[in-house]
Protein backbone atom coordinates (compact mmCIF):
# COMPACT_ATOMS: atom_id res chain seq x y z
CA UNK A 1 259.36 107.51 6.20
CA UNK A 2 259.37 103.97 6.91
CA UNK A 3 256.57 101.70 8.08
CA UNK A 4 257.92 99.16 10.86
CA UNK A 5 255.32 96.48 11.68
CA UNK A 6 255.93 95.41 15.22
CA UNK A 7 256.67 91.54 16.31
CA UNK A 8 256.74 91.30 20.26
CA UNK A 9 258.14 87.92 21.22
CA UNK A 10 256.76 86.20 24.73
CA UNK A 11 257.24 82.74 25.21
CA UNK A 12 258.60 82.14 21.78
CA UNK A 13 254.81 83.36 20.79
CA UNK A 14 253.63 86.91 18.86
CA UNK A 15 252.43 88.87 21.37
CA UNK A 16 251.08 92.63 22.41
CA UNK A 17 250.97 94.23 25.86
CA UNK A 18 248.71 96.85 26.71
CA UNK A 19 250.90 99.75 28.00
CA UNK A 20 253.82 97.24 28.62
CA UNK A 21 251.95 95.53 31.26
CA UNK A 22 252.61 92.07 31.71
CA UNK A 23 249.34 90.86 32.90
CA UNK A 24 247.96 92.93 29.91
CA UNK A 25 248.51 90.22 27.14
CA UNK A 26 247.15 89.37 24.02
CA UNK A 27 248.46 86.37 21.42
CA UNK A 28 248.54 86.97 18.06
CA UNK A 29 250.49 84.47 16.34
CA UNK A 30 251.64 81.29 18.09
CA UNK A 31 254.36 81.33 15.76
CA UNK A 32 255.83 84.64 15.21
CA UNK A 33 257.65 84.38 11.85
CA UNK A 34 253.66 83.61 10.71
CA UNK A 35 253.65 87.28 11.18
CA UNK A 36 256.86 88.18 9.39
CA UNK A 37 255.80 86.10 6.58
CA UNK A 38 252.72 87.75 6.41
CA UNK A 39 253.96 91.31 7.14
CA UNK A 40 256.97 90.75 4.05
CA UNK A 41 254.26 89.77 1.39
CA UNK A 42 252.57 92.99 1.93
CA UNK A 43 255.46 95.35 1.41
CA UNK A 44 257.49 95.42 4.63
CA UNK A 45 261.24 96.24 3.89
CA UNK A 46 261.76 95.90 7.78
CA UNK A 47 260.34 94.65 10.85
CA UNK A 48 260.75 95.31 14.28
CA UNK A 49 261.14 92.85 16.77
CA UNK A 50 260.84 93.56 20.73
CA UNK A 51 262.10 90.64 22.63
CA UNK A 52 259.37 90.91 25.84
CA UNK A 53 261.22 88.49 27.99
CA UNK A 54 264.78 90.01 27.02
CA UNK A 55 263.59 93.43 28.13
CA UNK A 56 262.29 91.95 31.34
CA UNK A 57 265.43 89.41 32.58
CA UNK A 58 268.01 91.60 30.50
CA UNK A 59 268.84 89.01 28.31
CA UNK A 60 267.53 87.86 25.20
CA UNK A 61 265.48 85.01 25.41
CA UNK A 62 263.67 84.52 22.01
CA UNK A 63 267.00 83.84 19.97
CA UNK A 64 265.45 81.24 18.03
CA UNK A 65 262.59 83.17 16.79
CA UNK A 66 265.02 86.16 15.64
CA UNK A 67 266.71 84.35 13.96
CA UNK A 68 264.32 82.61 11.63
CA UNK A 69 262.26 85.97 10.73
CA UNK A 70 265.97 87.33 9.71
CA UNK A 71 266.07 84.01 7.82
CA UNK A 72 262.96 85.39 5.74
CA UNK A 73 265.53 87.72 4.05
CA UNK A 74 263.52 90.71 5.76
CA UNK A 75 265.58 93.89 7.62
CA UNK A 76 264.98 93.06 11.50
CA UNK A 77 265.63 95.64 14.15
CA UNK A 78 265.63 94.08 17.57
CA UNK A 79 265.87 95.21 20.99
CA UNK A 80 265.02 94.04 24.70
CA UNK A 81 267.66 92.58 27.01
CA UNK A 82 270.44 93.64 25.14
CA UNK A 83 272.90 94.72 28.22
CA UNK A 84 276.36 93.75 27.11
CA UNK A 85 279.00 94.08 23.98
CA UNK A 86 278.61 90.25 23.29
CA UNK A 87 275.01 89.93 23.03
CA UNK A 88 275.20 92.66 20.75
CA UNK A 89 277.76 90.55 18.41
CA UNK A 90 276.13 87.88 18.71
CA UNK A 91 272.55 89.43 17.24
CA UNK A 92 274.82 91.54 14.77
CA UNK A 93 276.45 88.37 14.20
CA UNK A 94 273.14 86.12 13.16
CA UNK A 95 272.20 88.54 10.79
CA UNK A 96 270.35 92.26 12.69
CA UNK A 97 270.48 95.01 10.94
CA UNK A 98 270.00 97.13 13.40
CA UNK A 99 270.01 96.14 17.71
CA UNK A 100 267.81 98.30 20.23
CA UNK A 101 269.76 99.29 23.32
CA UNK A 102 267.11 100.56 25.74
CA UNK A 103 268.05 99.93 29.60
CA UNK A 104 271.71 100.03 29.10
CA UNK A 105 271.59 102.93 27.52
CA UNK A 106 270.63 104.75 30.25
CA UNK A 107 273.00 102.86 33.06
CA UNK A 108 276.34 103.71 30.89
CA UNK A 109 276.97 106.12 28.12
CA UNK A 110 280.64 104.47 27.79
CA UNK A 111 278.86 101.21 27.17
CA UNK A 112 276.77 103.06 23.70
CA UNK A 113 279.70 104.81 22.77
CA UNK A 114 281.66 101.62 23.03
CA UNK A 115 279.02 100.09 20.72
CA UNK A 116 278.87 102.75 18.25
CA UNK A 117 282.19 102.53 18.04
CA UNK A 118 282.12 99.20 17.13
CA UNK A 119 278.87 98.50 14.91
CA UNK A 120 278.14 102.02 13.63
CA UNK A 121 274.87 102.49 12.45
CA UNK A 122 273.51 99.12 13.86
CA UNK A 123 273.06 100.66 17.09
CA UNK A 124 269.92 102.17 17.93
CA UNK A 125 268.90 103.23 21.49
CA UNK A 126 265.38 102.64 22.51
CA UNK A 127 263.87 105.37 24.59
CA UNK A 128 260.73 105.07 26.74
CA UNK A 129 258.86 107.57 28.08
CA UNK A 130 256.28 107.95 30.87
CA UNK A 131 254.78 111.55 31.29
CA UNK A 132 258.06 112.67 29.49
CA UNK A 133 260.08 110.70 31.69
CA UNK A 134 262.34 107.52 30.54
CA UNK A 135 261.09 104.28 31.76
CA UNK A 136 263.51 101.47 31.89
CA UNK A 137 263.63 97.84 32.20
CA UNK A 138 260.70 96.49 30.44
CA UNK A 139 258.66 99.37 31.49
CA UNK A 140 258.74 98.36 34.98
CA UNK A 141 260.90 101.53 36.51
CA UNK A 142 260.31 105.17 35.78
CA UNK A 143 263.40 107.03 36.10
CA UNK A 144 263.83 111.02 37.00
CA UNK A 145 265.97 111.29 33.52
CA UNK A 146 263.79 113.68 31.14
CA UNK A 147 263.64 111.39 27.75
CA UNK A 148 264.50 114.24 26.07
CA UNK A 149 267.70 115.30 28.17
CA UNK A 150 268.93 111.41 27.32
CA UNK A 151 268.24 112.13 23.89
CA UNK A 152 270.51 114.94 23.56
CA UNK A 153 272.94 112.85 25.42
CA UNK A 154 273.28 109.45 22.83
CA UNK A 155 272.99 111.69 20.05
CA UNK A 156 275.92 113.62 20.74
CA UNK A 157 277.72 110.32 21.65
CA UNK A 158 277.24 108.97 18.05
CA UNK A 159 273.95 107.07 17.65
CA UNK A 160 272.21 108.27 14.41
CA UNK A 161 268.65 106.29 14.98
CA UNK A 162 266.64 106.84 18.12
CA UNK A 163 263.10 105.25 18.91
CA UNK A 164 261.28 107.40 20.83
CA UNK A 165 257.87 105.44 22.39
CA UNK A 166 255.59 107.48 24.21
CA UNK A 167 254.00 104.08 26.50
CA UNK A 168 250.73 106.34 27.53
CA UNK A 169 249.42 105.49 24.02
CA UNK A 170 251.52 102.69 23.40
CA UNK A 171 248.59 99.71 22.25
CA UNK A 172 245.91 102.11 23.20
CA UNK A 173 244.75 102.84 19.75
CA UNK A 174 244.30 106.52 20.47
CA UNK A 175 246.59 108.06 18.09
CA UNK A 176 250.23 109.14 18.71
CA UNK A 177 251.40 111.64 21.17
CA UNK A 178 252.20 114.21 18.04
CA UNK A 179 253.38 117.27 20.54
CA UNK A 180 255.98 114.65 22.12
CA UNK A 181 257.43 113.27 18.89
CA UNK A 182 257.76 116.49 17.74
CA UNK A 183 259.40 117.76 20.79
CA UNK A 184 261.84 114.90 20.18
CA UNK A 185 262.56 115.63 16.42
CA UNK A 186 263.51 119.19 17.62
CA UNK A 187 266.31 118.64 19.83
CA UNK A 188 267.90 115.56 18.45
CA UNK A 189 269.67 115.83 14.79
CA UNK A 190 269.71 112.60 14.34
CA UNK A 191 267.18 109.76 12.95
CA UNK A 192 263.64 109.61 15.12
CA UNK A 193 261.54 106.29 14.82
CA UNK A 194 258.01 107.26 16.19
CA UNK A 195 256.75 104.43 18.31
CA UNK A 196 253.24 103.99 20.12
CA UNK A 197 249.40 104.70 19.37
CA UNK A 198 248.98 104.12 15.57
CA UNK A 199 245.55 103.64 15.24
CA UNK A 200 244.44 104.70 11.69
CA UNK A 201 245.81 105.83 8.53
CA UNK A 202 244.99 108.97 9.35
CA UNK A 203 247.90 108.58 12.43
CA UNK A 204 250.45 107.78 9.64
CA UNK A 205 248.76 110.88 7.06
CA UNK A 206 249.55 113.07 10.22
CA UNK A 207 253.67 111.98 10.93
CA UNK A 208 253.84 111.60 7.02
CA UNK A 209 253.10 115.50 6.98
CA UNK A 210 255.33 115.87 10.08
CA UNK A 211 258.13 114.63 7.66
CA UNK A 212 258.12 116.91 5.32
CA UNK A 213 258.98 119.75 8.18
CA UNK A 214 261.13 117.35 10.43
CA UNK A 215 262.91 115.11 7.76
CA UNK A 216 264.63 113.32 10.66
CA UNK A 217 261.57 111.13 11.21
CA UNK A 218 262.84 108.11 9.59
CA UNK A 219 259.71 105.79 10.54
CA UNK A 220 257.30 104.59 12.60
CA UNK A 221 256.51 101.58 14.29
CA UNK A 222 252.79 100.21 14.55
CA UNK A 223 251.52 96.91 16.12
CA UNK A 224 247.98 96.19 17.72
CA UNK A 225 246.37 98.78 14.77
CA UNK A 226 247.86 95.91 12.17
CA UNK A 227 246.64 92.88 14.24
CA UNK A 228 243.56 94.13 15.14
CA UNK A 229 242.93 94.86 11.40
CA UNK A 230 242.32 98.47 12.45
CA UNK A 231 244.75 99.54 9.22
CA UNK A 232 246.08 97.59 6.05
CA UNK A 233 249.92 97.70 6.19
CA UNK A 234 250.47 97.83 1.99
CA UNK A 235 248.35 101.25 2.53
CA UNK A 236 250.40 102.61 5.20
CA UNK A 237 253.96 102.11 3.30
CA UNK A 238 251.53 104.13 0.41
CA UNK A 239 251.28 106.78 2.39
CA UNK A 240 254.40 107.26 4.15
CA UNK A 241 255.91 107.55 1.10
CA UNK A 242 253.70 110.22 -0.83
């Protein structure tokens, strides 16, 4: 199971929003690769990176910052704004290992199987849920599409990694929403990323066991636990992998 720490890029800055609210901020970093840095020397092997202002316009707006944190030589898996074949290319092309389709994911299905079919396993698709439903565009819309129903759907499409972010816990610090990730790892074959709540190693002893029964949880992401020094990231990636 792999540890993702999480860089959320606002105005070029490191970021986190409480609940995905954008009057809820809090700077981390003024410079975000600061955090990559930091986040490579103790043990990351990837990163991901949620471009705030992408998710929110639908286009990526933090290009510059992507691209030096892929510079550091670090995995980066990046989503937020990414609504189109060529913006996709173009991320693939600077260097991604893996882009985050979230919105457009669930406007088209032709437009991820298009993708798949062209970048494989680079595609992930990013899926958001509020009381179980999937919330789109930054957070700001709640659709009537159960997350798990569009689960079913991209994974029999192709996509083999979904991130699955519960946004009730998401910066909360209140631990994960275990019943819902494990309701997700259930009906989808394919990778799971867990996504929101981390907020003690005790969160990551919990999914590590989850694992072992549900070896389709390829990782999980955590973010305010690491910046407010809540958890130590060199002993999370030691426990995920015990």
């Amino acid at each position: 199971m792999e540890i993702f720490p999480a860089i959320d890029l606002r105005g070029g800055r490191c970021v986190r929003l409480l609940q995905g609210r954008a009057d809820a901020e809090t700077e981390y970093f003024r410079d975000p690769v600061e955090a990559a840095r930091l986040w490579k020397e103790k043990g990351a092997s990837w990163i991901h990176v949620v471009d705030l202002d992408g998710a929110f316009a639908g286009l990526p707006a933090n290009w510059n910052s992507i691209e030096r944190i892929v510079a550091l030589g670090v995995r980066v898996q990046t989503g937020g704004g990414f609504r189109d074949l060529a913006t996709v290319s173009k991320a693939v092309e600077a260097g991604v290992s893996r882009v985050v389709i979230g919105t457009k994911a669930f406007e088209s299905e032709d437009f991820v199987q298009e993708a798949v079919k062209q970048f494989g396993e680079r595609i992930a698709v990013g899926i958001d849920a509020r009381d179980g439903k999937v919330a789109i565009k930054g957070w700001v819309d709640t659709t009537e599409m159960l997350a798990i129903e569009m689960a079913k759907r991209v994974a029999d499409i192709g996509v083999q990694t979904i991130i699955y972010t519960d946004i009730s816990t998401d910066g909360m610090l209140t631990g994960p929403n275990f019943q819902a990730q494990k309701e997700m790892l259930e009906a989808v074959p394919c990778a799971v990323i867990a996504s929101g709540g981390v907020a003690r190693r005790e969160d990551i002893v919990e999914l590590a066991k989850l694992a072992k029964t549900h070896p389709n949880l390829a990782g999980v992401i955590v973010g305010k636990a690491l910046y407010e020094g809540k958890v130590e990231l060199d002993d999370l990636i030691h426990l995920a992998r015990v």
